[in-house]
Protein backbone atom coordinates (compact mmCIF):
# COMPACT_ATOMS: atom_id res chain seq x y z
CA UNK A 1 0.00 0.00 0.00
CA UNK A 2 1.82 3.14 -1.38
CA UNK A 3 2.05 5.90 1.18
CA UNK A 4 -0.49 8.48 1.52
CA UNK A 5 -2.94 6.27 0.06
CA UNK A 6 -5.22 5.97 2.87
CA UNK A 7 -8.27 9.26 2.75
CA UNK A 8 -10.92 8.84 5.50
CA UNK A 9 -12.27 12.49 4.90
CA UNK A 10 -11.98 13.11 1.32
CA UNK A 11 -15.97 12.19 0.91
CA UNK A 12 -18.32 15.03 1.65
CA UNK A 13 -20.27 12.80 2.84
CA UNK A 14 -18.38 11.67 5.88
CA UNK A 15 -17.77 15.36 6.94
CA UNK A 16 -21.23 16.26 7.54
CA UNK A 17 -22.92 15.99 10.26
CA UNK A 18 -25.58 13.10 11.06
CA UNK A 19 -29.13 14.58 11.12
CA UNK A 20 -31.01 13.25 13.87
CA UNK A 21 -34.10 12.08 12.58
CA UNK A 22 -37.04 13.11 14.96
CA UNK A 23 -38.76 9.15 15.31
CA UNK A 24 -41.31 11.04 17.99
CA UNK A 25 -44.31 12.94 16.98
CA UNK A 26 -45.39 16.62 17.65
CA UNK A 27 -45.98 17.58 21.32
CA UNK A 28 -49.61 18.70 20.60
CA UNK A 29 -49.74 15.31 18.38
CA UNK A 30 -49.45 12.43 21.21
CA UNK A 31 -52.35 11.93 23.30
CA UNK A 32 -51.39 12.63 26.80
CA UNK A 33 -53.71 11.60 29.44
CA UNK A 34 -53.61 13.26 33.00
CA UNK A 35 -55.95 11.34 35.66
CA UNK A 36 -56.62 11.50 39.17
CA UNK A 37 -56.24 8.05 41.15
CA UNK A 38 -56.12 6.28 44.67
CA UNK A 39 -56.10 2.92 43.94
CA UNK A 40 -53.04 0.86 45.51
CA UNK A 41 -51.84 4.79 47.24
CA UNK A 42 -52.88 3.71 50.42
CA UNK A 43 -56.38 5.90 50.37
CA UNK A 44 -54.02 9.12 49.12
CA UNK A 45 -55.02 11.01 46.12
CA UNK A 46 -52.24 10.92 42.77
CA UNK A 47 -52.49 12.52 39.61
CA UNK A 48 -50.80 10.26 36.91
CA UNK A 49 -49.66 11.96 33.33
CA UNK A 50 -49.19 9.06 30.87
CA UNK A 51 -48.33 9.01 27.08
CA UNK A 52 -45.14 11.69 27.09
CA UNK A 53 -42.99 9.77 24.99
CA UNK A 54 -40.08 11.85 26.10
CA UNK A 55 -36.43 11.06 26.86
CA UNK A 56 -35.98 10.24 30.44
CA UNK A 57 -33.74 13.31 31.34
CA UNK A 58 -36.56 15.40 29.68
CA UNK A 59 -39.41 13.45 31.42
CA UNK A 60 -37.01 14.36 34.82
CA UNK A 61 -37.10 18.11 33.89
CA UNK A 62 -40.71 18.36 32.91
CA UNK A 63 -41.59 16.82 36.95
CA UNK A 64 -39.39 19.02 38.17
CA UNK A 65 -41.16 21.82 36.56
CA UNK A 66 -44.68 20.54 37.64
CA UNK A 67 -43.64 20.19 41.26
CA UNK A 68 -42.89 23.37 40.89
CA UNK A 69 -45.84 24.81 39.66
CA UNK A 70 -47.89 22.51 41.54
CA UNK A 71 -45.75 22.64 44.71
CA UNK A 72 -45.94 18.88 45.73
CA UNK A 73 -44.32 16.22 45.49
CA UNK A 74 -43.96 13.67 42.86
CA UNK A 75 -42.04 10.90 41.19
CA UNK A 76 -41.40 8.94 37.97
CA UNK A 77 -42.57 5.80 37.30
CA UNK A 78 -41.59 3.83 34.05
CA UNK A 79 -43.33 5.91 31.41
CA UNK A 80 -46.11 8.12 33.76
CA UNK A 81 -45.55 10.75 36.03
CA UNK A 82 -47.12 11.04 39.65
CA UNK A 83 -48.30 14.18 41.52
CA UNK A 84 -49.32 13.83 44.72
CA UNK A 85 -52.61 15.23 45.61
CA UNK A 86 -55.56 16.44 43.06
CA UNK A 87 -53.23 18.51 40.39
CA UNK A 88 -55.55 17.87 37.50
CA UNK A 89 -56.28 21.31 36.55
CA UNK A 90 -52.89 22.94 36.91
CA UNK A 91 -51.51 19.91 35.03
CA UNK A 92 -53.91 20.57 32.10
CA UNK A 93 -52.81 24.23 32.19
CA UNK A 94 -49.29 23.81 32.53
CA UNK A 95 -48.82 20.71 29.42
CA UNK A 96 -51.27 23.34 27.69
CA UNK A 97 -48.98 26.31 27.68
CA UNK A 98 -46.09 23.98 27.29
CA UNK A 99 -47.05 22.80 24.09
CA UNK A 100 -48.94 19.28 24.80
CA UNK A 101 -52.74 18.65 24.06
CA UNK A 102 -53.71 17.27 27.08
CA UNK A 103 -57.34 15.43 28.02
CA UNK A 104 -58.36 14.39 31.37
CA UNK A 105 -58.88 10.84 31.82
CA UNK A 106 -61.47 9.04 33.95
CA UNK A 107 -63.60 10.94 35.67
């Protein structure tokens, strides 16, 4: 192999960038449910947002923020986030102006 040979970034293809390809739909898109529950809490009252689809650090972020504005406490759990307490209406409010169509679920 003759010397100099070897060109790893001659392509232009290899110096662009990858483009991330978005495999997520639209916030206002994905049907996020927000419910108020208290079965298997012990008798206590939990507000439960389900169908995010986000990343977990943003899922973190976004129940930090709702703590927050809520001011409770909360935690995640697999793919839903809990609030304790009945937070349904600031929920809706707060995935409203944040971009999400949210419905409440149940009743």
């Amino acid at each position: 192999m003759p010397k100099g040979s070897w060109r790893e970034f001659d392509s232009s293809g290899s110096k662009a960038r990858p483009v991330k390809q978005e495999s997520m739909t639209l916030k206002a898109q994905r049907p996020v449910r927000v419910q108020r529950t208290r079965g298997g809490k012990g008798g206590k009252t939990v507000t439960i947002i389900s169908g995010l689809e986000l990343q977990p650090s943003q899922s973190k972020l976004l129940l930090k923020r709702l703590k927050a504005s809520c001011g409770t406490g909360g935690t995640l759990k697999e793919d839903c986030l809990e609030l304790q307490g009945d937070q349904v209406d600031a929920v809706l409010e707060y995935l409203r102006n944040a971009g999400f169509a949210p419905k409440r679920s149940g009743g």
